[in-house]
Protein backbone atom coordinates (compact mmCIF):
# COMPACT_ATOMS: atom_id res chain seq x y z
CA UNK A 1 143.04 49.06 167.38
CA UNK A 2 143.95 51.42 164.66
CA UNK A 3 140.91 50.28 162.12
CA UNK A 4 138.50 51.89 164.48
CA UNK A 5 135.99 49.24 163.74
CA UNK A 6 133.15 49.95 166.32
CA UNK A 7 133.19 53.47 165.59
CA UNK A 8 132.63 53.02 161.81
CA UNK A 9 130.35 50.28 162.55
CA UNK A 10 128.10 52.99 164.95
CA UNK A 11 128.71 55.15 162.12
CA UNK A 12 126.96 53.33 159.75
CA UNK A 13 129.79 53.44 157.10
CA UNK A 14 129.42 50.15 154.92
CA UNK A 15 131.41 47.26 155.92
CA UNK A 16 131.71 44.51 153.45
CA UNK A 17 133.48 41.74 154.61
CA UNK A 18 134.10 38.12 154.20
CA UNK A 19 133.66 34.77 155.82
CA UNK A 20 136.90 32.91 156.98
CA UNK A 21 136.44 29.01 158.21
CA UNK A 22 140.04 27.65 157.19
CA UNK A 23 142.46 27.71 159.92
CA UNK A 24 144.91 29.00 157.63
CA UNK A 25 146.56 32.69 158.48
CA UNK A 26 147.76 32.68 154.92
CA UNK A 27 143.84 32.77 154.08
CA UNK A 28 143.31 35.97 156.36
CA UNK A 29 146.34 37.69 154.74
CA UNK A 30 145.18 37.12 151.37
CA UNK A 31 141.27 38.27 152.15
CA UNK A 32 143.06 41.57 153.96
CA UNK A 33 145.39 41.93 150.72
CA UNK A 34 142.09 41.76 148.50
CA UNK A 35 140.79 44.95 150.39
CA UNK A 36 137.68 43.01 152.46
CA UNK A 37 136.84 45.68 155.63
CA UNK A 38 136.25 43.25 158.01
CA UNK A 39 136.85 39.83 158.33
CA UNK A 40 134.10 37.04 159.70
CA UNK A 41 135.99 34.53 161.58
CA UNK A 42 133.66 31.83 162.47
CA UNK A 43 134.65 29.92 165.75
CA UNK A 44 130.90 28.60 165.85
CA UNK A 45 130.96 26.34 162.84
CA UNK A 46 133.89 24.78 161.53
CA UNK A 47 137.36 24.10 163.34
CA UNK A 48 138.85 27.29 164.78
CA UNK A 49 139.89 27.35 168.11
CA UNK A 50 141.80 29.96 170.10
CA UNK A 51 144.86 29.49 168.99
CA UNK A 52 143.63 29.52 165.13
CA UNK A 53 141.95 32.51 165.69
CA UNK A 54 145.27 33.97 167.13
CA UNK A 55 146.90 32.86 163.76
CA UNK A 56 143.82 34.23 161.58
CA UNK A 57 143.93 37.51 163.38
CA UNK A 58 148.17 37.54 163.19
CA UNK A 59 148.18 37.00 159.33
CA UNK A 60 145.09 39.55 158.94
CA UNK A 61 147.49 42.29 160.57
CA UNK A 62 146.46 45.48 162.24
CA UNK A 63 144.81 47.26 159.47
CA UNK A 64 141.85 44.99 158.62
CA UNK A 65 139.62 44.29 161.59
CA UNK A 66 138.54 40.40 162.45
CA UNK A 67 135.70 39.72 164.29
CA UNK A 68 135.06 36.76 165.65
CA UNK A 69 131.50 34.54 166.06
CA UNK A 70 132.26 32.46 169.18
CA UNK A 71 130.54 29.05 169.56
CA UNK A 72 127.68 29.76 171.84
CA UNK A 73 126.66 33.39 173.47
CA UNK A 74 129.15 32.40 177.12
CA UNK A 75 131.56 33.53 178.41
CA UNK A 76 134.99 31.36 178.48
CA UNK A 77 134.48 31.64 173.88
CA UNK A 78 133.45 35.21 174.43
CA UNK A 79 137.14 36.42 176.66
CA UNK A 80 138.75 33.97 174.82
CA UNK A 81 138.13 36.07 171.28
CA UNK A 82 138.96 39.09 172.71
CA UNK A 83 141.94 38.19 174.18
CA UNK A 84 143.14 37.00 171.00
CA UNK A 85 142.89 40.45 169.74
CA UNK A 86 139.73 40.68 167.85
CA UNK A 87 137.98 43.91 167.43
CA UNK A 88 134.57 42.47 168.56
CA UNK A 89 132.81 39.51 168.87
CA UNK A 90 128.95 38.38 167.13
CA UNK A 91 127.11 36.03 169.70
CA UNK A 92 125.07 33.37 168.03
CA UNK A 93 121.56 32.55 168.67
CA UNK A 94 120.77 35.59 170.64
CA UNK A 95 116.77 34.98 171.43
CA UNK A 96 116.18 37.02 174.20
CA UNK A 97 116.86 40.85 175.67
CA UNK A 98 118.22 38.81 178.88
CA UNK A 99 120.75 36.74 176.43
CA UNK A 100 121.73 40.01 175.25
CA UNK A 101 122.67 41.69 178.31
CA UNK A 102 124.51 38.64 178.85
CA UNK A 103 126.87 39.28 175.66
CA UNK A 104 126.99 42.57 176.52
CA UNK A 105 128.13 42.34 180.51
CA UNK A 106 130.71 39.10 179.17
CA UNK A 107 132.46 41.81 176.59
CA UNK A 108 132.96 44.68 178.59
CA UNK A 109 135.28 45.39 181.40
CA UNK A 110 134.05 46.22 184.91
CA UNK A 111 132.23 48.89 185.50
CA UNK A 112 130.54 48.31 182.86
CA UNK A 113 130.64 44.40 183.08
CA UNK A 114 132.49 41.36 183.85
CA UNK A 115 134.83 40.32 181.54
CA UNK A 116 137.87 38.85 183.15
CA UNK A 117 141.38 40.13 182.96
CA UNK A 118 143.71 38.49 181.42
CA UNK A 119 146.83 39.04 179.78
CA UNK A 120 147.21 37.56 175.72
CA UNK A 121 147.58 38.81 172.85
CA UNK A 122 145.16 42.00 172.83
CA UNK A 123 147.04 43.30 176.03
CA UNK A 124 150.45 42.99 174.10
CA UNK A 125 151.41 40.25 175.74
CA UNK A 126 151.29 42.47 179.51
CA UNK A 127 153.17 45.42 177.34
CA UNK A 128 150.21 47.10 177.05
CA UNK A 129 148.43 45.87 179.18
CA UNK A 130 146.85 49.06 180.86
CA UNK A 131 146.36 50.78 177.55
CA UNK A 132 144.40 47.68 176.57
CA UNK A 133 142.34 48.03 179.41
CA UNK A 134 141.14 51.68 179.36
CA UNK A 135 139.96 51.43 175.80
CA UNK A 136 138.53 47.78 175.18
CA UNK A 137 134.98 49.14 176.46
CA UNK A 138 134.95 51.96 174.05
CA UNK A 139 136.35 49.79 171.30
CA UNK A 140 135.53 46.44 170.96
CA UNK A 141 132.24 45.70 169.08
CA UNK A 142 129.27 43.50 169.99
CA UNK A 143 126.79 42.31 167.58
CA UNK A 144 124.06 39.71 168.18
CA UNK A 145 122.32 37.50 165.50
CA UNK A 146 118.96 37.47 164.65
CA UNK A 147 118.54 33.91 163.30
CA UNK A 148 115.82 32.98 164.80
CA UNK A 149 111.91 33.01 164.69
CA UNK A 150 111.99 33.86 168.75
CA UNK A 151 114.54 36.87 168.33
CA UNK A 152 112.09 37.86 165.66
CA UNK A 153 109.30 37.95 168.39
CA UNK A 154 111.57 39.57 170.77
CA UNK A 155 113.19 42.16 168.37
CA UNK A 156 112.16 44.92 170.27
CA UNK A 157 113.54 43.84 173.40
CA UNK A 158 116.75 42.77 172.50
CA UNK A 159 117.63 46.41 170.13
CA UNK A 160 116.55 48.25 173.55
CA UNK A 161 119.62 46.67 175.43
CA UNK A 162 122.57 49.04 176.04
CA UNK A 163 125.89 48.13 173.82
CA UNK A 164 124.26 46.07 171.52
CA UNK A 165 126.01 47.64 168.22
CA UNK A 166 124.43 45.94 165.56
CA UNK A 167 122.05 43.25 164.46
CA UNK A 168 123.73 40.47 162.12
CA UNK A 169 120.61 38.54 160.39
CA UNK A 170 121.00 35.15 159.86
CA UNK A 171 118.93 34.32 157.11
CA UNK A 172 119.22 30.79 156.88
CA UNK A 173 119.24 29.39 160.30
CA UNK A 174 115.95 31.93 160.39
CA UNK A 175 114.41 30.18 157.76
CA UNK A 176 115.65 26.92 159.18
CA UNK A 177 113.72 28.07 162.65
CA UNK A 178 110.46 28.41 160.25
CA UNK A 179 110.53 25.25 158.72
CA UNK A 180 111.48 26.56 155.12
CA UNK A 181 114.91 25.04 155.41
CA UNK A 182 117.27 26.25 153.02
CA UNK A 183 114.44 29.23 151.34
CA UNK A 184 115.47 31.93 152.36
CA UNK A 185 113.37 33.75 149.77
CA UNK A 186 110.25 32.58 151.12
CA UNK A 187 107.12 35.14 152.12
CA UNK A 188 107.13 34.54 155.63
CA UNK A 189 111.21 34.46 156.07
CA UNK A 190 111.45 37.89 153.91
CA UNK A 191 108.41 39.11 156.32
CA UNK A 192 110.30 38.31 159.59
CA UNK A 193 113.17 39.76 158.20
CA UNK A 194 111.34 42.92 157.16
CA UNK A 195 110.17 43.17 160.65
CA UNK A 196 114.01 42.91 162.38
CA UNK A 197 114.71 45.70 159.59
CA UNK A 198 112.07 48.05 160.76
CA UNK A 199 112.58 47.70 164.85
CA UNK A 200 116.80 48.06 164.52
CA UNK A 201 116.03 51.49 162.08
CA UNK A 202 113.57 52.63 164.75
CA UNK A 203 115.86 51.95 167.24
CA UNK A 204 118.94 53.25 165.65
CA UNK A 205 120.60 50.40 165.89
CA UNK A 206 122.93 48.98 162.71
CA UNK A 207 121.92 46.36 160.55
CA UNK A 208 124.11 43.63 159.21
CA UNK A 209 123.35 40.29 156.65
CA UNK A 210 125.42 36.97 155.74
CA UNK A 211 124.65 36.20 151.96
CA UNK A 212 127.04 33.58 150.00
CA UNK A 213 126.84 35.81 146.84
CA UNK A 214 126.95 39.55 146.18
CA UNK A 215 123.73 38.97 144.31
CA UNK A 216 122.28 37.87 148.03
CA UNK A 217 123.54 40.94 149.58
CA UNK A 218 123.02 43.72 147.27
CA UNK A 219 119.36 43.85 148.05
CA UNK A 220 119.94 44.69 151.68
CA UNK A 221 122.85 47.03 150.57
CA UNK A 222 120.60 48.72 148.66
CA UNK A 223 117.97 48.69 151.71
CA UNK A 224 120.88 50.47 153.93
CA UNK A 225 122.61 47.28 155.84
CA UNK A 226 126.14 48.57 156.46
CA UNK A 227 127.57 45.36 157.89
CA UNK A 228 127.81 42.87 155.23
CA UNK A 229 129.29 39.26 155.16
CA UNK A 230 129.47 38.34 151.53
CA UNK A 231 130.56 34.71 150.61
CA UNK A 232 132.61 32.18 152.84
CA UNK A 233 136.74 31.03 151.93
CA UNK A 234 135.77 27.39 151.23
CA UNK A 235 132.90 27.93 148.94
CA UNK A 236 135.17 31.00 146.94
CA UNK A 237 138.16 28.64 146.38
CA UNK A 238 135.92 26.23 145.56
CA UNK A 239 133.71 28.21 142.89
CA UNK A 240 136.74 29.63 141.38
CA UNK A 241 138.46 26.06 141.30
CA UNK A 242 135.54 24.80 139.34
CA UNK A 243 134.92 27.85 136.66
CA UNK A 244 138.29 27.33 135.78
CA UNK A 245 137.79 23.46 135.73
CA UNK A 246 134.76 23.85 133.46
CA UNK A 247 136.58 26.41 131.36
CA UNK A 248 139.22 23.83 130.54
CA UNK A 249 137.20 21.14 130.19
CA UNK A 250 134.27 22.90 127.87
């Protein structure tokens, strides 16, 4: 893993990266081309499977980490994304310090956990397969999401778990948990948001934020979240697509 993504994410260096949902490894080359850190490959929403996320992480190439949500916070999406080769994976709907642990114990190798051995595409195919093995505990990346009023509750709890290495808000499946679908913005969403924020700098632990705009992230840039997802592939191609559209058509 020659990005060294977990140990610039522990850092704190600023990681802005993108959201990828098209099973399309043409996509991920042209986000890594474009100069993105990190790449958001999102195996919880959308279509990508295994072997898309194989194809995502191929056409990214070695310099430009991709890290992959799975579809739930278990184990057979959890080895399955790492043995594709991705430099860590973000669990989804992570509510509790025992769901954490969970993530945790499913992404690490014994001693330190239980993820299975296998032999794919992170092991070289079996080439490397013992290499693979001594550093995947030290290297791969696990992030939870708060998105979520009861992670909110149980912020504390869940930051105190060993190997969590960041905190990805979820703003909008937060506010969804609230009932102020689609606000983000709203008092009570910013306030359990502020309270995440305060408990992960406490704790030491990063911060990270989806926002579909850079005006939706800058605030929390500006607020010191290092892990940023910035905008999605559909809704880019699609923005662009229509301002030229309109431009043509004024």
């Amino acid at each position: 893993m020659p990005h060294d993504f977990r140990a610039r994410l522990r850092r704190g260096d600023r990681l802005i990266g993108t959201m990828v949902t098209l099973p399309s490894a043409e996509v991920a080359e042209l986000m890594a081309i474009v100069g993105f850190d990190w790449l958001f490959l999102d195996a919880e929403h959308g279509v990508l499977e295994a072997r898309d996320l194989q194809a995502l992480l191929q056409g990214a190439g070695p310099a430009i980490p991709c890290v992959v949500r799975t579809a739930t916070a278990a184990e057979v999406p959890i080895k399955k994304a790492l043995d594709v080769g991705a430099a860590g994976i973000i669990a989804p709907q992570v509510n509790s310090a025992a769901q954490a642990a969970q993530v945790v114990r499913l992404a690490r190798y014994a001693p330190l956990g239980a993820r299975g051995v296998g032999v794919g595409r992170a092991h070289g195919y079996g080439l490397r397969l013992q290499e693979y093995l001594t550093s995947a505990n030290d290297q791969v990346a696990v992030i939870v999401q708060a998105e979520h009023i009861d992670a909110v509750a149980q912020i504390e709890a869940i930051v105190g778990v060993d190997g969590i290495d960041a905190v990805l808000v979820g703003p909008y499946d937060l506010a969804a948990s609230m009932g102020y679908m689609g606000d983000v913005t709203h008092p009570d969403v910013v306030a359990a948001i502020d309270r995440v924020t305060a408990v992960c700098r406490q704790a030491g632990v990063r911060l990270g934020i989806f926002g579909v705009s850079a005006q939706a992230v800058q605030p929390y840039m500006a607020r010191g979240y290092s892990l940023i997802v910035a905008g999605l592939d559909t809704l880019l191609l699609g923005q662009a697509a229509q301002r030229l559209l309109n431009q043509l058509t004024a």
